[in-house]
Protein backbone atom coordinates (compact mmCIF):
# COMPACT_ATOMS: atom_id res chain seq x y z
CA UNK A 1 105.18 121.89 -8.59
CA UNK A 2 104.22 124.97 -6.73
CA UNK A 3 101.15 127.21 -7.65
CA UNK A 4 103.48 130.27 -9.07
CA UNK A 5 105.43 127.93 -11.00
CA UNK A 6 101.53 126.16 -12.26
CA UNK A 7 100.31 129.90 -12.80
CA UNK A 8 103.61 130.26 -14.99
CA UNK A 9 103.12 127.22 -17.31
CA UNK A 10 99.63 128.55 -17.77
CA UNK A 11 100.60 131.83 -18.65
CA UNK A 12 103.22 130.39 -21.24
CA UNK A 13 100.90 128.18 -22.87
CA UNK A 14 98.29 130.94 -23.24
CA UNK A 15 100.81 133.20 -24.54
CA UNK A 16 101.99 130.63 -27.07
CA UNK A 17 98.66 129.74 -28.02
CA UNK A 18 97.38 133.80 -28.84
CA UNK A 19 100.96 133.82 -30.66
CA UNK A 20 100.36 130.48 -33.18
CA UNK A 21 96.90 131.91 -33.85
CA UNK A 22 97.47 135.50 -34.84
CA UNK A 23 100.34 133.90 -37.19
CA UNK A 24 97.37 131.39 -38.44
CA UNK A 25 95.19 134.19 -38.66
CA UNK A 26 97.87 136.32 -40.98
CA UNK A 27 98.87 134.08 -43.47
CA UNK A 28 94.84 133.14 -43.95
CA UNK A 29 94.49 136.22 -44.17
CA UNK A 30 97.33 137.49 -46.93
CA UNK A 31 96.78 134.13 -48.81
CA UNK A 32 93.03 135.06 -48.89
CA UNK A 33 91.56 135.99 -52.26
CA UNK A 34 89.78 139.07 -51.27
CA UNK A 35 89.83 142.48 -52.04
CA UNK A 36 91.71 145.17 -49.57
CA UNK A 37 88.96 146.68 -48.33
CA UNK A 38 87.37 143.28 -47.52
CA UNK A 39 90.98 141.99 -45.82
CA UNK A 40 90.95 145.17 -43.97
CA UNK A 41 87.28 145.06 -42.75
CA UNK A 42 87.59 141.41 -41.72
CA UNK A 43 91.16 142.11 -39.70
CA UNK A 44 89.19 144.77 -37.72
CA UNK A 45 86.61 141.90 -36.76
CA UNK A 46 89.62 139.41 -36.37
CA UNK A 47 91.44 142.20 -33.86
CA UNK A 48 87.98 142.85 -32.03
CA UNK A 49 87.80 139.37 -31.32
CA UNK A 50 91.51 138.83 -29.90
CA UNK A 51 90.86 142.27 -27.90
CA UNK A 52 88.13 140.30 -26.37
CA UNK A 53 89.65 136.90 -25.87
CA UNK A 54 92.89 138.70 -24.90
CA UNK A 55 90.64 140.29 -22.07
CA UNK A 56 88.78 137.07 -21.41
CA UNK A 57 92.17 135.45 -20.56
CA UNK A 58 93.80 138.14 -18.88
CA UNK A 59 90.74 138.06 -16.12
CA UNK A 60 91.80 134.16 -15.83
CA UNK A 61 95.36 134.82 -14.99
CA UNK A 62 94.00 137.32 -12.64
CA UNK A 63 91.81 135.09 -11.12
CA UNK A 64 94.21 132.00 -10.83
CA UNK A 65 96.69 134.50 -9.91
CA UNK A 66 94.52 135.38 -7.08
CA UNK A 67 93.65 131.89 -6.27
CA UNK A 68 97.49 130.86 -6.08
CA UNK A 69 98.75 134.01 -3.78
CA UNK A 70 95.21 133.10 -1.04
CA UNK A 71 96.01 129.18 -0.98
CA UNK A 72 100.02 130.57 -0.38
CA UNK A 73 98.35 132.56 2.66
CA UNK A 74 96.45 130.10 3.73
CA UNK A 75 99.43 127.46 3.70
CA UNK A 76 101.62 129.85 5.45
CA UNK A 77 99.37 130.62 8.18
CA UNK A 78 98.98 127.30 8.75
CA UNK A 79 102.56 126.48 9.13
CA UNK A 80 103.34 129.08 11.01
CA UNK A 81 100.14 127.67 13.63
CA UNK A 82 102.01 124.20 13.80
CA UNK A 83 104.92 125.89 14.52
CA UNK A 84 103.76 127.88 17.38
């Protein structure tokens, strides 16, 4: 498995992961025996949170991303020294 095609999988996951928790989160939420105003104020807490872990996780797919695209460099140049 290459490391775009690992960077992929770990994309997917992550993105099906944020998806089966904000459906978690909504029907706890609309179940919930709470007033409106107390729904509403805890989905603004509920939405800071996945801005932050949304941002968390976008800095690790940056970072893999990053990771993945040097060890390609580094690879290449190295075949390309064998081959000369």
């Amino acid at each position: 498995m290459t490391s775009e095609s690992n960077v992929k999988g770990v994309e997917w996951y992550l993105g099906a992961f944020a998806l089966g928790a904000a459906a978690g989160i909504a029907v706890t939420l609309l179940t919930a025996p709470r007033t409106g105003r107390e729904t509403r104020e805890q989905l603004m807490r509920v939405a800071r949170g996945m801005q932050a872990t949304a941002e968390q996780a976008s800095s690790a797919i940056q970072s893999a991303t990053n990771t993945a695209v040097n060890a390609g460099r580094t690879a290449f140049e190295q075949v390309q020294e064998e081959a000369s």
